[in-house]
Protein backbone atom coordinates (compact mmCIF):
# COMPACT_ATOMS: atom_id res chain seq x y z
CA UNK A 1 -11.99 52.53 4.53
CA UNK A 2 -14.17 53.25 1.73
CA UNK A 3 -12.67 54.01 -1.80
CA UNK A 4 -14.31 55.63 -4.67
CA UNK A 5 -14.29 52.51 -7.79
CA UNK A 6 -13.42 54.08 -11.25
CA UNK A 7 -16.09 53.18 -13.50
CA UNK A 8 -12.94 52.22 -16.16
CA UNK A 9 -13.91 54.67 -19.33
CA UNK A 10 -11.96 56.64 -20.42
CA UNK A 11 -12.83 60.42 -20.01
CA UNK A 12 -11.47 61.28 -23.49
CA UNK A 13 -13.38 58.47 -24.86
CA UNK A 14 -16.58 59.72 -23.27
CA UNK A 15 -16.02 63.43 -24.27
CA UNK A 16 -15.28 62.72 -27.96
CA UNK A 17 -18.25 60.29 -27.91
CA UNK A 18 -21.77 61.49 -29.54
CA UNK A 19 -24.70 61.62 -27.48
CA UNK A 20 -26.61 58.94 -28.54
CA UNK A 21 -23.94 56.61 -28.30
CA UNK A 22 -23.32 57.73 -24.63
CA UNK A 23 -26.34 56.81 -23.63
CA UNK A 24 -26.38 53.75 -25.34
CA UNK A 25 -23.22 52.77 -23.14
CA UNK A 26 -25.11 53.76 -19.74
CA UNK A 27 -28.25 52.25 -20.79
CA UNK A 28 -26.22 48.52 -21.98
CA UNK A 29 -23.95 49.03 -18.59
CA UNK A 30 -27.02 49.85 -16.22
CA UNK A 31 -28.17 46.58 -17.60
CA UNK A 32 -25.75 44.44 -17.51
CA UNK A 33 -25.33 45.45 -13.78
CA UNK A 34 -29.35 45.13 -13.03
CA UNK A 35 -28.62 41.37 -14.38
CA UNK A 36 -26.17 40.76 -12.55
CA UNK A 37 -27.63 41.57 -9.35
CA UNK A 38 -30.61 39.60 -9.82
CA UNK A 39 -31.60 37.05 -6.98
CA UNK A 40 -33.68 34.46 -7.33
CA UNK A 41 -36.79 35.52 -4.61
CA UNK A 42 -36.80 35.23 -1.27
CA UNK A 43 -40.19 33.47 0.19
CA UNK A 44 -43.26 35.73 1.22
CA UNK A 45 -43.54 35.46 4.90
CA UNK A 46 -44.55 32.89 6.51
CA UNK A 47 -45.43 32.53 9.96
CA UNK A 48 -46.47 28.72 12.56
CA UNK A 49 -48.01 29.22 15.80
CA UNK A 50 -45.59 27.62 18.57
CA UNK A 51 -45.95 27.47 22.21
CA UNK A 52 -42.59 27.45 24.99
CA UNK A 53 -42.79 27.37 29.16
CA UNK A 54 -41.42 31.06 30.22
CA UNK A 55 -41.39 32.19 33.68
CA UNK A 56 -42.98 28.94 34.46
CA UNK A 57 -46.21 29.13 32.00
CA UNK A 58 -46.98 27.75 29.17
CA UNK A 59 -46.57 30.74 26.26
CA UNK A 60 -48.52 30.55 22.56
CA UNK A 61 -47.45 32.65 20.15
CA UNK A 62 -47.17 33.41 16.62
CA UNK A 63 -43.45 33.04 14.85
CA UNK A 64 -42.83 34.91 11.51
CA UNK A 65 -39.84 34.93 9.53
CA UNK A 66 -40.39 37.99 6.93
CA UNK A 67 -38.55 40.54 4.60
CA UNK A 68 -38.87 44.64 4.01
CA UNK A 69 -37.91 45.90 1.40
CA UNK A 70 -34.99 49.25 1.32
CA UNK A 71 -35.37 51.68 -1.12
CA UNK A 72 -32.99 54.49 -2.25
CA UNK A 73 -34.71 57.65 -2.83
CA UNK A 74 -36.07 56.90 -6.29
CA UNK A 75 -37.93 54.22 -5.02
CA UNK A 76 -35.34 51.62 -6.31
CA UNK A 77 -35.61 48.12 -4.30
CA UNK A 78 -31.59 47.99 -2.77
CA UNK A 79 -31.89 45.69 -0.67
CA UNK A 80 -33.76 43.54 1.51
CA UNK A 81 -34.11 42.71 5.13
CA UNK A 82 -34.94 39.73 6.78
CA UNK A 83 -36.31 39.87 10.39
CA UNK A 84 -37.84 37.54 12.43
CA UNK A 85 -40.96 37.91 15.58
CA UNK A 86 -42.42 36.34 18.42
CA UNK A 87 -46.17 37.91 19.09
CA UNK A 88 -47.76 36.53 22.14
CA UNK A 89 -51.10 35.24 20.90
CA UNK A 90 -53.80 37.68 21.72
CA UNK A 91 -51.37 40.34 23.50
CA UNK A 92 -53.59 43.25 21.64
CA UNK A 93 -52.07 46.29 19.39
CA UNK A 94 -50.85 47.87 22.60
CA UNK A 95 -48.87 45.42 23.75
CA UNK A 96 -44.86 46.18 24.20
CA UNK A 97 -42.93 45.75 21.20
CA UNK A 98 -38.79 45.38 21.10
CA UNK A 99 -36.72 45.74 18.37
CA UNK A 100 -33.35 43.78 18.73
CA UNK A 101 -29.58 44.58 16.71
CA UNK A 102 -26.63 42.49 17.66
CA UNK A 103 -23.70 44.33 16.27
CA UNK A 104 -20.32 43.48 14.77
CA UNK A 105 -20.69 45.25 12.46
CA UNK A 106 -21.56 42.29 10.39
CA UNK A 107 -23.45 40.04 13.03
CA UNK A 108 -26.89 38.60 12.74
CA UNK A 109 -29.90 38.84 15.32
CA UNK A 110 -29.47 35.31 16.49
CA UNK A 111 -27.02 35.22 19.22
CA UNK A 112 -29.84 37.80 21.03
CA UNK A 113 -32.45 35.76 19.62
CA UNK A 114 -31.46 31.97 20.35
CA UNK A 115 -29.10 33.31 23.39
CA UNK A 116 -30.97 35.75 25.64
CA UNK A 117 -34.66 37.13 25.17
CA UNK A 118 -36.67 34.91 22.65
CA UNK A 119 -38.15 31.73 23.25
CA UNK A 120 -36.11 29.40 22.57
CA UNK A 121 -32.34 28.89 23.22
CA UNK A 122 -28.88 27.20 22.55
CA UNK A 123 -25.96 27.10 24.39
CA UNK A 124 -22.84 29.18 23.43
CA UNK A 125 -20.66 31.37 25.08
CA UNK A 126 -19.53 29.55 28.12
CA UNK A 127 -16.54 27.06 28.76
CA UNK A 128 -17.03 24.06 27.25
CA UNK A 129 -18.97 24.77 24.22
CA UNK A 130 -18.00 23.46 21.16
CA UNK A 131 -18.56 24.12 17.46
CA UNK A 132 -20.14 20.08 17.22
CA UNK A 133 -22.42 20.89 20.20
CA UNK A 134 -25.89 19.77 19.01
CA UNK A 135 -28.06 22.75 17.08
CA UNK A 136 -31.12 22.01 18.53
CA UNK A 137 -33.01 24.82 20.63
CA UNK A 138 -35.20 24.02 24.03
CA UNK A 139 -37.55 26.67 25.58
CA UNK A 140 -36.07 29.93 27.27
CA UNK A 141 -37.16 30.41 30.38
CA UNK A 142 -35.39 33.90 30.62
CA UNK A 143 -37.29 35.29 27.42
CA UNK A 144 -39.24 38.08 27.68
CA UNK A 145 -41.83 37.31 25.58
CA UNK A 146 -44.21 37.30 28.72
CA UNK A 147 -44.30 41.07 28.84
CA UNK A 148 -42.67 42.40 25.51
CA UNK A 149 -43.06 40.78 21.55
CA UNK A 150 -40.35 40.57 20.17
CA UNK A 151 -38.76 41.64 16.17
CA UNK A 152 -34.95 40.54 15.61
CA UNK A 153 -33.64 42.30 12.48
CA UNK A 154 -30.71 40.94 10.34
CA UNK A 155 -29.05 44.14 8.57
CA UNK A 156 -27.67 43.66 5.32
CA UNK A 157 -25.11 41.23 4.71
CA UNK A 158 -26.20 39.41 7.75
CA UNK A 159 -28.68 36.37 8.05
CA UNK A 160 -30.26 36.02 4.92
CA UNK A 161 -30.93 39.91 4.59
CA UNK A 162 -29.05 41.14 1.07
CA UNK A 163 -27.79 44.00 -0.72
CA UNK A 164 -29.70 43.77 -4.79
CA UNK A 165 -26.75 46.80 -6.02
CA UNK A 166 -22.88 46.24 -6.55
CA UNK A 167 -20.28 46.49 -4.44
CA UNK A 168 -19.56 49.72 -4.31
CA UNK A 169 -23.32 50.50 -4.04
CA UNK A 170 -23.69 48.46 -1.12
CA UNK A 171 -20.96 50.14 0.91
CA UNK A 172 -22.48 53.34 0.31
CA UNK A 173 -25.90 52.77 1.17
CA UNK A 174 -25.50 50.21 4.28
CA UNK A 175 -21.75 49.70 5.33
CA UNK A 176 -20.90 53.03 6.89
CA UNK A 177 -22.27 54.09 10.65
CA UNK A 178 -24.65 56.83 9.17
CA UNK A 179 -26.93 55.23 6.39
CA UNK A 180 -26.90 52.23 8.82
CA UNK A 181 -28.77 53.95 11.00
CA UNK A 182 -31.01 55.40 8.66
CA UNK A 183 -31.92 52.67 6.74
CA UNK A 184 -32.41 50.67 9.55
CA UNK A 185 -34.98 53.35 11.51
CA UNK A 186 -36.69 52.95 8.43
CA UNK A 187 -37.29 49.24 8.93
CA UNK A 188 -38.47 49.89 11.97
CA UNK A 189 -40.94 52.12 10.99
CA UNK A 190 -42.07 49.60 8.05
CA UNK A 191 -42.30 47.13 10.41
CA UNK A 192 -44.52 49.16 12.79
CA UNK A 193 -47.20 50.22 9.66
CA UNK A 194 -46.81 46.50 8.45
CA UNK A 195 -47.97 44.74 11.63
CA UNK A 196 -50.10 47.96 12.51
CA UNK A 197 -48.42 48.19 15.41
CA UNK A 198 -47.65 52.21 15.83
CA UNK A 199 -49.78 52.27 18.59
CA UNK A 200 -47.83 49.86 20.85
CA UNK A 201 -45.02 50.94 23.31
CA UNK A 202 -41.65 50.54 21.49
CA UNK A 203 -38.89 49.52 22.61
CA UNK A 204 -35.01 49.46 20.99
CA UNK A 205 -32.49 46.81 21.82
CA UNK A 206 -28.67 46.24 20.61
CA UNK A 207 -25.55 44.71 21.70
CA UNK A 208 -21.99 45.41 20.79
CA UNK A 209 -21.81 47.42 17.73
CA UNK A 210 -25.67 47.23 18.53
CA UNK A 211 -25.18 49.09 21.50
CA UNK A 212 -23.78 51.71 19.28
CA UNK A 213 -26.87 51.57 17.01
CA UNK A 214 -29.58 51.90 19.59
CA UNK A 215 -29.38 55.17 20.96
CA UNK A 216 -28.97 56.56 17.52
CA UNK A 217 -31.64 55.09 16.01
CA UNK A 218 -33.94 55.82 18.99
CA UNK A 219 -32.93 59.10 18.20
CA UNK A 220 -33.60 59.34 14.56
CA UNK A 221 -37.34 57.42 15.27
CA UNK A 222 -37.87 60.06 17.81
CA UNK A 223 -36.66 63.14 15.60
CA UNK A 224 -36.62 62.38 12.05
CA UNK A 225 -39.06 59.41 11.46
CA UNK A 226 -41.85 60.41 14.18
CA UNK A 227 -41.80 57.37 16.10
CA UNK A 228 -41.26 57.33 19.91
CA UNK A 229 -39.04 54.75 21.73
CA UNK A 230 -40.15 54.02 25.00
CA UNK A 231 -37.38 52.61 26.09
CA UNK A 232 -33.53 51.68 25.28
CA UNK A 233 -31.84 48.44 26.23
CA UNK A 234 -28.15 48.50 25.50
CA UNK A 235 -26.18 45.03 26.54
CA UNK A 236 -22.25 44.94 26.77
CA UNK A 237 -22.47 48.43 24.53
CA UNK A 238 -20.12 50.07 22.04
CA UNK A 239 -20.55 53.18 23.01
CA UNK A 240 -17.63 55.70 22.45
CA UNK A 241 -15.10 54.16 19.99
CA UNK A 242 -12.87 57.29 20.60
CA UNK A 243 -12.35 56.55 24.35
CA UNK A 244 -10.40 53.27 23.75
CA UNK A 245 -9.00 53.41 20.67
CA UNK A 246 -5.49 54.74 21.91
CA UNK A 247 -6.02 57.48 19.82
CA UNK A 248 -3.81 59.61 21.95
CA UNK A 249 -1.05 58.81 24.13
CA UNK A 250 -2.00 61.17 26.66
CA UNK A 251 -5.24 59.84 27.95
CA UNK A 252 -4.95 57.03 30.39
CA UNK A 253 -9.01 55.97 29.40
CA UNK A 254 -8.00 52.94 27.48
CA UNK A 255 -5.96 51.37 30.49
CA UNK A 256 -8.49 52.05 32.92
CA UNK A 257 -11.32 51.06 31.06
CA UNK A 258 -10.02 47.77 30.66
CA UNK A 259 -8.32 47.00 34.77
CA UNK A 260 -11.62 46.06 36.16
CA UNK A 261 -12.60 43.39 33.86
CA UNK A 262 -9.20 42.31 33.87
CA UNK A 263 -9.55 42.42 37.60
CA UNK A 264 -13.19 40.96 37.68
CA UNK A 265 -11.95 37.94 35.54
CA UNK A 266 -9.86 37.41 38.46
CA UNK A 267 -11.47 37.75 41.58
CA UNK A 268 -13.93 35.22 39.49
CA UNK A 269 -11.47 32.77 39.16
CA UNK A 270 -10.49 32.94 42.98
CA UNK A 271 -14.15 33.11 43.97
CA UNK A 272 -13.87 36.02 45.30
CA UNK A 273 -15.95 38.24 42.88
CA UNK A 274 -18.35 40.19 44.34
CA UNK A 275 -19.79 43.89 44.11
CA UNK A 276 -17.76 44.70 47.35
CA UNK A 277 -15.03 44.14 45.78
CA UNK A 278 -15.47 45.83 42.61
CA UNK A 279 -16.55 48.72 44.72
CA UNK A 280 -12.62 48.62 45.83
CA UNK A 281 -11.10 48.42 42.27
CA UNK A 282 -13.28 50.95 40.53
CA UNK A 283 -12.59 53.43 43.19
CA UNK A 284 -8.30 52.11 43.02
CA UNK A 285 -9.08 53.00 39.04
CA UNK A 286 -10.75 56.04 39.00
CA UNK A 287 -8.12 57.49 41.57
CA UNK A 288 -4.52 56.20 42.42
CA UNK A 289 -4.24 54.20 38.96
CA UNK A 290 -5.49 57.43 36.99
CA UNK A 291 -3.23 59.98 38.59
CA UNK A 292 0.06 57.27 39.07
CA UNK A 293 -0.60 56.92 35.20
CA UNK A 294 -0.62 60.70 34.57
CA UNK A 295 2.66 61.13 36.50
CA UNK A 296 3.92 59.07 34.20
CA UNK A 297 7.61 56.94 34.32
CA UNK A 298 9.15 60.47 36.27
CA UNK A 299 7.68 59.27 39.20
CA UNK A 300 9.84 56.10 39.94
CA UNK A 301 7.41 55.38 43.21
CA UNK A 302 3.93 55.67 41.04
CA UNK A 303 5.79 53.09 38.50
CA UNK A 304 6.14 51.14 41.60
CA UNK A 305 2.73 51.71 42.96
CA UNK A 306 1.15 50.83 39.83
CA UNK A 307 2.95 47.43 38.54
CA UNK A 308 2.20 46.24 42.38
CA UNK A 309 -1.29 46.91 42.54
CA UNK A 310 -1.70 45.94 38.71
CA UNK A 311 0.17 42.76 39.55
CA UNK A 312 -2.25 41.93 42.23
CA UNK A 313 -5.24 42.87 40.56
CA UNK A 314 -4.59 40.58 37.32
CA UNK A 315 -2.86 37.96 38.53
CA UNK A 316 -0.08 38.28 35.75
CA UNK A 317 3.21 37.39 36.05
CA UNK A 318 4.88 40.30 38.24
CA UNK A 319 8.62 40.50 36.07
CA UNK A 320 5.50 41.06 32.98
CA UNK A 321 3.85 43.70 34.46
CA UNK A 322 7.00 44.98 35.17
CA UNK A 323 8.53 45.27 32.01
CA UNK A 324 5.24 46.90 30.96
CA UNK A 325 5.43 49.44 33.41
CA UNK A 326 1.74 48.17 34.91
CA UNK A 327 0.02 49.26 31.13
CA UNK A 328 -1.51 45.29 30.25
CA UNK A 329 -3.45 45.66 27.24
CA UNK A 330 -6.05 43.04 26.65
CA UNK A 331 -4.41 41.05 24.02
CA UNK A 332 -1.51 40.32 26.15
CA UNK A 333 -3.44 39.66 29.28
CA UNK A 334 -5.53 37.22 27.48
CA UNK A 335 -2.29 34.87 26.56
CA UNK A 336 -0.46 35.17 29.12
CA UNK A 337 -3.17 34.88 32.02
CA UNK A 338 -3.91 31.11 30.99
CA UNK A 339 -0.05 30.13 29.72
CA UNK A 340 0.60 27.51 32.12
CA UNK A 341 -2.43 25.59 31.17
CA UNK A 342 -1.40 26.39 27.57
CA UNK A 343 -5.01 28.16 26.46
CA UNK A 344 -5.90 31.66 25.59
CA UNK A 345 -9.10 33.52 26.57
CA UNK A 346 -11.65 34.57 25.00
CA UNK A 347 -11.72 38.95 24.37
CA UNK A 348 -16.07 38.33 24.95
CA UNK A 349 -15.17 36.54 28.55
CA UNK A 350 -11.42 35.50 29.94
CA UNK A 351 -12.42 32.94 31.56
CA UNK A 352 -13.51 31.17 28.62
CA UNK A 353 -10.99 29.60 26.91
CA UNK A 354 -9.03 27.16 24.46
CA UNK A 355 -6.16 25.63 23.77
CA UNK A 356 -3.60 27.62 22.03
CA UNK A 357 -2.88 25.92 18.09
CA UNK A 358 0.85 27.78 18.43
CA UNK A 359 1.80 28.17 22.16
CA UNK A 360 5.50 28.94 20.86
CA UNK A 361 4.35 31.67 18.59
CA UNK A 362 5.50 34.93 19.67
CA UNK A 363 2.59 36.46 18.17
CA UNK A 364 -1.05 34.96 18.92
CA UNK A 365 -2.61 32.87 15.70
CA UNK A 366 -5.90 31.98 16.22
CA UNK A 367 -9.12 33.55 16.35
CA UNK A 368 -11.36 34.05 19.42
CA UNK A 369 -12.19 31.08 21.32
CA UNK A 370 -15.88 32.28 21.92
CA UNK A 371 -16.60 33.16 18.45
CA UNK A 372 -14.93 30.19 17.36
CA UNK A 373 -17.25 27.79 19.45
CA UNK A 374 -20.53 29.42 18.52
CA UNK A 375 -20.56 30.35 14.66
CA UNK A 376 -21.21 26.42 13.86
CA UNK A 377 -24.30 25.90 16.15
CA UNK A 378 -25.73 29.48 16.23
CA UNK A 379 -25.77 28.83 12.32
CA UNK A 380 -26.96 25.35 12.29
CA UNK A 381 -29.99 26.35 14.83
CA UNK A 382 -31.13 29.29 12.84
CA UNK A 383 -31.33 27.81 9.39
CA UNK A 384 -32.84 24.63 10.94
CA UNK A 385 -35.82 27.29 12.92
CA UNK A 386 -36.23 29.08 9.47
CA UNK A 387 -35.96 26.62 6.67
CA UNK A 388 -38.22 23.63 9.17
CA UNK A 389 -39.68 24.59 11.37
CA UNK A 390 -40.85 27.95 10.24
CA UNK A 391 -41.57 26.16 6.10
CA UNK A 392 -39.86 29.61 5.21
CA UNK A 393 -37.85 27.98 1.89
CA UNK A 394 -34.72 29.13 0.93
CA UNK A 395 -31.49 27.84 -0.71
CA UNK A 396 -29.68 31.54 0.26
CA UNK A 397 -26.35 31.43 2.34
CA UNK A 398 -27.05 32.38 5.96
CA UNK A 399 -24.47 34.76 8.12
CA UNK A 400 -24.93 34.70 11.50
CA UNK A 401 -21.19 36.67 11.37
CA UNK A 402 -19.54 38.48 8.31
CA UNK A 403 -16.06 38.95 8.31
CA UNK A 404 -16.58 40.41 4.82
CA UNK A 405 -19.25 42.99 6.16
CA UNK A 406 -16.74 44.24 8.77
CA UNK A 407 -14.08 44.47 6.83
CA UNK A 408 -15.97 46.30 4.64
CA UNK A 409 -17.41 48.90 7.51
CA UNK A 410 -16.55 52.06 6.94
CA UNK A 411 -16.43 53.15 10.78
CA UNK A 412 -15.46 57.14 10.29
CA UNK A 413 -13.35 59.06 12.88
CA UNK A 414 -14.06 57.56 16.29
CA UNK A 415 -15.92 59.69 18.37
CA UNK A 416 -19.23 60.08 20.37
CA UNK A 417 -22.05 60.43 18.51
CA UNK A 418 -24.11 57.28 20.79
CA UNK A 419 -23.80 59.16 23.73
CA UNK A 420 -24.24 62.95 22.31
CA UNK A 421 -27.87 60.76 20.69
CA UNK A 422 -28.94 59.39 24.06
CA UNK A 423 -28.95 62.61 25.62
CA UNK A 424 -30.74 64.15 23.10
CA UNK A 425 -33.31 61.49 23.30
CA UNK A 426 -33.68 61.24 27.09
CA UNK A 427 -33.88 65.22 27.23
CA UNK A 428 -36.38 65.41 24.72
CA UNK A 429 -38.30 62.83 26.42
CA UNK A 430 -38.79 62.28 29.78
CA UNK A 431 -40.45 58.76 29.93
CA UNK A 432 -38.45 56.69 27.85
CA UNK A 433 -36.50 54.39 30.43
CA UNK A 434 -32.66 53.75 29.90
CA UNK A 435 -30.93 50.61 30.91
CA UNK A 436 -27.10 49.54 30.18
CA UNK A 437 -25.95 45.68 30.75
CA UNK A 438 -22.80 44.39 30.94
CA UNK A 439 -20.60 41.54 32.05
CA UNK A 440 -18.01 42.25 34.84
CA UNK A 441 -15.56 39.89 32.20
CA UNK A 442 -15.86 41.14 29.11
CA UNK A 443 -12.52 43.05 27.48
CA UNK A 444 -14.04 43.32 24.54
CA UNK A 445 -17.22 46.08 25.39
CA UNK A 446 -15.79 46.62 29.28
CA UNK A 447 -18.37 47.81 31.76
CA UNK A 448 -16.28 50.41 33.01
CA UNK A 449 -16.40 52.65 29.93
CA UNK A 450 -20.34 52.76 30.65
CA UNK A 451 -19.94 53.54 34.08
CA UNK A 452 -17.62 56.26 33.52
CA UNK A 453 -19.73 57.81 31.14
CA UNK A 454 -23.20 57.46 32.77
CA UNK A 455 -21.15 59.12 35.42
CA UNK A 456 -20.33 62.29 33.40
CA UNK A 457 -24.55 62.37 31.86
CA UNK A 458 -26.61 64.99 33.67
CA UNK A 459 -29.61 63.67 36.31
CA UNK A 460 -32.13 64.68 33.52
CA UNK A 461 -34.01 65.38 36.85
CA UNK A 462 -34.10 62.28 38.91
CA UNK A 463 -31.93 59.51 40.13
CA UNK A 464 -30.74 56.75 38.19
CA UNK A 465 -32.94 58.27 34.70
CA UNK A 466 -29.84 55.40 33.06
CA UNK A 467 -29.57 52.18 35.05
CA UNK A 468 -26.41 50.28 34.96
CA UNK A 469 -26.19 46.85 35.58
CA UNK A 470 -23.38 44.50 35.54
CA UNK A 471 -23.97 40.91 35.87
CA UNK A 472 -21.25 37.55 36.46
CA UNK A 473 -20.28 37.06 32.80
CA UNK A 474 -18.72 38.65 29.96
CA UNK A 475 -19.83 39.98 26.47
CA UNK A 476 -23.00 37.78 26.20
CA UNK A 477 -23.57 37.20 30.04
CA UNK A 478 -27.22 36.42 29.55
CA UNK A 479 -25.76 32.71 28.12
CA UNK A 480 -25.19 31.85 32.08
CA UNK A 481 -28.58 31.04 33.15
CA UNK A 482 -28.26 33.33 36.68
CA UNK A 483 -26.73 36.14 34.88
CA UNK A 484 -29.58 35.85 32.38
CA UNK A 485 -32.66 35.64 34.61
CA UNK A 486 -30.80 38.65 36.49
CA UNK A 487 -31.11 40.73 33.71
CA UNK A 488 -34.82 39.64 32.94
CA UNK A 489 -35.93 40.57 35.76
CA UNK A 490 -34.10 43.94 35.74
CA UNK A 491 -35.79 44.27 32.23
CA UNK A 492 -39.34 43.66 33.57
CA UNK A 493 -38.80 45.83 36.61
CA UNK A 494 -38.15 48.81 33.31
CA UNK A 495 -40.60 47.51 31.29
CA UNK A 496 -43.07 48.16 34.14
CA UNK A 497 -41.81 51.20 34.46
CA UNK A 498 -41.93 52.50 31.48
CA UNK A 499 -44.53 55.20 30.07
């Protein structure tokens, strides 16, 4: 996706020019660029003690909304990154520290920040949320600022964090998997010699495309910048784009990772979801609907086999899953699961939905009904914590999601560099504690990917060393209140762990 720009001189002109007047030409053009990309400052940090009811007690603690600087390896300022913290009030240097990434790429911190572990919270993500719902935040009682502090980090081109270098510059030094994660370990580190922190127990926590960054940047803490993660949260986790990306036709992966949330989704709607019953499709996916798959349209009875069960399991439209030989991709599942009540679901959790704009379209036209719903108050609730409440003054443009940044993303060849980085990580260490979250709804990150690879990960030498967890929900599952104090108190019960 990335593309080298021409600079647009002319190499005859250049090699017939004289010296002097070459550098002239760099030196006026280095300039002109340097003016350009001048911002007009972001605040110094600024930080209001606050106070929320978590877990049933009254919490104080200090919030700070602050910047780092990146540098590129002259020590040139490139950009600048805007994070945000919650420190207990008198929790001590050695207190738990977590360091949170949502993903996209091209989303800010807040939907982990003002959805699942900080202090305070908005609603999004569940039917019946709407982009006029009110922006103002209550206390959390599922934070987990009662035994971790917590640092949400914006990357560049998300929040109010900013590239200072051109276009091309920026992709090159932030919008591409690797320097992502370099320059963002980095930030971590600052962060830690900043607050003087290094000697606390560190923790790393992403979702999504976060999910992806985690184990790689505990990684690159643990063996290039000398810091050492403690432990690794990673909720509704990208973790091997080259598993579903239908990158060959021969691997039935991306149809079977994406049955049981299909399947989930349904037995929710029924009320009939329940781990029992999951037990009975994972074992139907791992095994009949794997090897029917393989024997492929030959086998006239597996064809059969598989658009019954498939049929059953969805809830689709039998003469549908018919004519697509039992292989529903999520796109199509999501339309034509709610067509009679003319809405689609969401890709983050099917059984959140909206009304289709162009129900006669052959093609689906609008965007996702989640992500829809929560840009407007997500926004809204963030500038209104950092601009008021916090006194931290700025007229910048906030992101809490950048198309622009993931168009941008220059994503490689899909493979599985996440996974090959946790088990470096957990090998090298053997008290860093590993849990993966996910929602049994969501088609977007599904839960059965995880499971199939924590399935394939050696024992490391004891039972469970990664603990999967899969909560009622989808993408952001935490946004149901049960799902959410579910996963806190699985959190705590690691946390405690830990060390």
């Amino acid at each position: 996706m990335l593309r080298i720009i021409a600079t647009g001189i002319a190499l005859a002109f250049l090699a017939a020019a004289p010296i002097a007047a070459q550098d002239k030409q760099v030196t006026t053009t280095e300039k002109k660029v340097d003016d350009e990309m001048k911002f007009p400052p972001l605040p110094a940090d600024k930080t209001v003690r606050q106070s929320a009811v978590i877990g049933g007690r009254p919490i104080a603690y200090d919030a700070t909304v602050g910047k780092l600087s990146v540098r590129d390896e002259k020590g040139k300022e490139i950009g600048q990154v805007v994070y945000t913290t919650y420190v207990a009030v008198g929790g001590g240097a050695d207190r738990p520290v977590t360091f949170a990434f949502n993903g996209g790429p091209g989303a800010s911190s807040v939907y982990l920040n003002m959805g699942a572990v900080g202090p305070k919270r908005i609603s999004f993500a569940t039917q019946g949320n709407a982009p006029s719902d009110s922006p103002v935040a209550s206390d959390n009682p599922n934070s987990w600022l009662d035994f971790t502090d917590l640092v949400f980090i914006d990357p560049i081109g998300t929040g109010f964090s900013r590239s200072l270098v051109d276009e091309a510059a920026t992709k090159k030094a932030f919008y591409a998997n690797d320097p992502d994660i370099k320059y963002l370990s980095k930030i971590v580190f600052d962060w830690l010699v900043k607050a003087g922190r290094l000697r606390s127990p560190k923790y790393v926590m992403g979702e999504s495309y976060g999910g992806y960054r985690a184990p790689r940047i505990a990684y690159e803490l643990q063996s290039q910048v000398g810091v050492g993660v403690t432990g690794l949260i990673m909720v509704s986790p990208y973790l091997d784009p080259a598993s579903g990306d239908g990158a060959t036709a021969l691997s039935p992966l991306p149809w079977m990772i994406d049955l049981p949330s299909m399947a989930a989704a349904h037995l929710e709607r029924e009320g009939r979801l329940t781990d029992a019953a999951m037990n009975d499709v994972e074992a139907y996916t791992r095994g009949e609907f794997a090897s029917d798959l393989l024997r492929g349209r030959s086998d006239a009875r597996a064809v059969t086999r598989i658009v019954g069960h498939v049929t059953a399991l969805t809830g689709l439209d039998p003469s549908l899953v018919q004519r697509m030989g039992g292989r529903v991709d999520s796109g199509t599942f999501l339309r034509e699961v709610h067509r009679a009540d003319g809405t689609i679901g969401s890709v983050y959790d099917s059984n959140v939905t909206a009304f289709d704009p162009f129900p006669w379209s052959a093609m689906r036209q609008s965007n996702d009904p989640i992500l829809d719903a929560l840009i407007a108050p997500t926004t809204s609730a963030m500038v209104d914590f950092v601009t008021r409440v916090v006194g931290w003054k700025t007229d910048a443009g906030y992101h809490a999601l950048s198309y622009e940044v993931n168009k941008a993303w220059d994503r490689g060849k899909p493979d599985d560099t996440p996974v090959q980085d946790l088990r470096k990580a957990i090998a090298a260490d053997p008290h860093m504690a590993v849990m993966i979250a996910h929602g049994w709804d969501d088609l977007s990150c599904p839960f059965f990917a995880s499971r199939l690879i924590v399935d394939q990960m050696p024992s490391f030498g004891m039972a469970e060393r990664i603990k999967l967890r899969i909560y009622p929900g989808g993408h952001m599952f935490y946004s149901r209140p049960d799902s959410g104090a579910a996963f806190k108190r699985d959190a705590r019960a690691l946390y405690g762990r830990s060390g």
